[in-house]
C-alpha atoms as a PDB file:
ATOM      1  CA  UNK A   1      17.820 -12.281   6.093  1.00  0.00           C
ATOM      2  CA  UNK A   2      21.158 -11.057   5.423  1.00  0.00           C
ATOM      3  CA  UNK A   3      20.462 -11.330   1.921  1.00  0.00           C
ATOM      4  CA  UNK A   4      18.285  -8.727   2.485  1.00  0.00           C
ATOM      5  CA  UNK A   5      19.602  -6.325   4.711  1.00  0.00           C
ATOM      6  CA  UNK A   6      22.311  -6.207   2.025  1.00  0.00           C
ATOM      7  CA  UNK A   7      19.649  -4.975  -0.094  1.00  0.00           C
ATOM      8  CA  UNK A   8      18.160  -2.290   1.437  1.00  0.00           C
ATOM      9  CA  UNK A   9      21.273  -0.706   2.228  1.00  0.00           C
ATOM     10  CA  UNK A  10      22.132  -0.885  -1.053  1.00  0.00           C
ATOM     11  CA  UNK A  11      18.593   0.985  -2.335  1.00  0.00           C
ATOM     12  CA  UNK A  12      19.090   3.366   1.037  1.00  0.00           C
ATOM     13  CA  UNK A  13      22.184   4.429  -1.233  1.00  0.00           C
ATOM     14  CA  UNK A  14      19.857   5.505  -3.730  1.00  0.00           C
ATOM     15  CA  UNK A  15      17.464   7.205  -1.567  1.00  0.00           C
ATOM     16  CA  UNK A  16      14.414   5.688  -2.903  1.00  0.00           C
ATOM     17  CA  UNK A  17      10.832   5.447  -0.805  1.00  0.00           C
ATOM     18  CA  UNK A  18       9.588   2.188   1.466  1.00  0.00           C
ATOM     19  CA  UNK A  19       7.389   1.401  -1.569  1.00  0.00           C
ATOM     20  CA  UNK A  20      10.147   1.207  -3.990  1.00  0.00           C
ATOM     21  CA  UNK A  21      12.541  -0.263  -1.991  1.00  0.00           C
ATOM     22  CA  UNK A  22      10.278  -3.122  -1.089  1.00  0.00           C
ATOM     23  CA  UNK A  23      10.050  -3.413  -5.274  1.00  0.00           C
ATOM     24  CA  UNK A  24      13.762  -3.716  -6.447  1.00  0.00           C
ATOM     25  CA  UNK A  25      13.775  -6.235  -3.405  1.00  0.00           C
ATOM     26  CA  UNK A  26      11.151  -8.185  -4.764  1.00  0.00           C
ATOM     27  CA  UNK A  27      12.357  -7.965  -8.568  1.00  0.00           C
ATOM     28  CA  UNK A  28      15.903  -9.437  -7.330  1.00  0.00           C
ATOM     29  CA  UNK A  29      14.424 -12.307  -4.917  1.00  0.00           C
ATOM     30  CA  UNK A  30      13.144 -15.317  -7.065  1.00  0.00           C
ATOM     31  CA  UNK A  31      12.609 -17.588  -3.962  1.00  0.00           C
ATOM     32  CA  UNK A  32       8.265 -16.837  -3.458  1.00  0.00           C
ATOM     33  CA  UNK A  33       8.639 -18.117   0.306  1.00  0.00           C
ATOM     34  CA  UNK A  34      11.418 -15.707   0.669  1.00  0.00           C
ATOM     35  CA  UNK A  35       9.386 -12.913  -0.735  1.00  0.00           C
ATOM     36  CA  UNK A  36       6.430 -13.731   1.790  1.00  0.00           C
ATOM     37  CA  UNK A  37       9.064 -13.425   4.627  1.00  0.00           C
ATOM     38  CA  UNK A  38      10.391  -9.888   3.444  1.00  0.00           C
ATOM     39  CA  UNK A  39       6.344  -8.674   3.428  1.00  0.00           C
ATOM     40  CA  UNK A  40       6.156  -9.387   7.058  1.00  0.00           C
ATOM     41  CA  UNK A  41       8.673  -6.993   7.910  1.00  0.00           C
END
């Protein structure tokens, strides 16, 4: 979860929408189970 919070304040930087924040997470995260955890949020 940290993991990811690292993320999106890393794509906040770059100002970019939910949508495509939620993409450039998903292209960087191989783990699926992981990915299925970020959708719930």
């Amino acid at each position: 979860i940290k993991f990811h919070a690292l993320i999106v304040l890393e794509v906040d930087k770059m100002s970019l929408t939910r949508r495509e924040t939620y993409v450039v997470i998903m292209e960087h995260i191989e783990s699926a189970s992981f990915r299925e955890v970020l959708l719930t949020l």
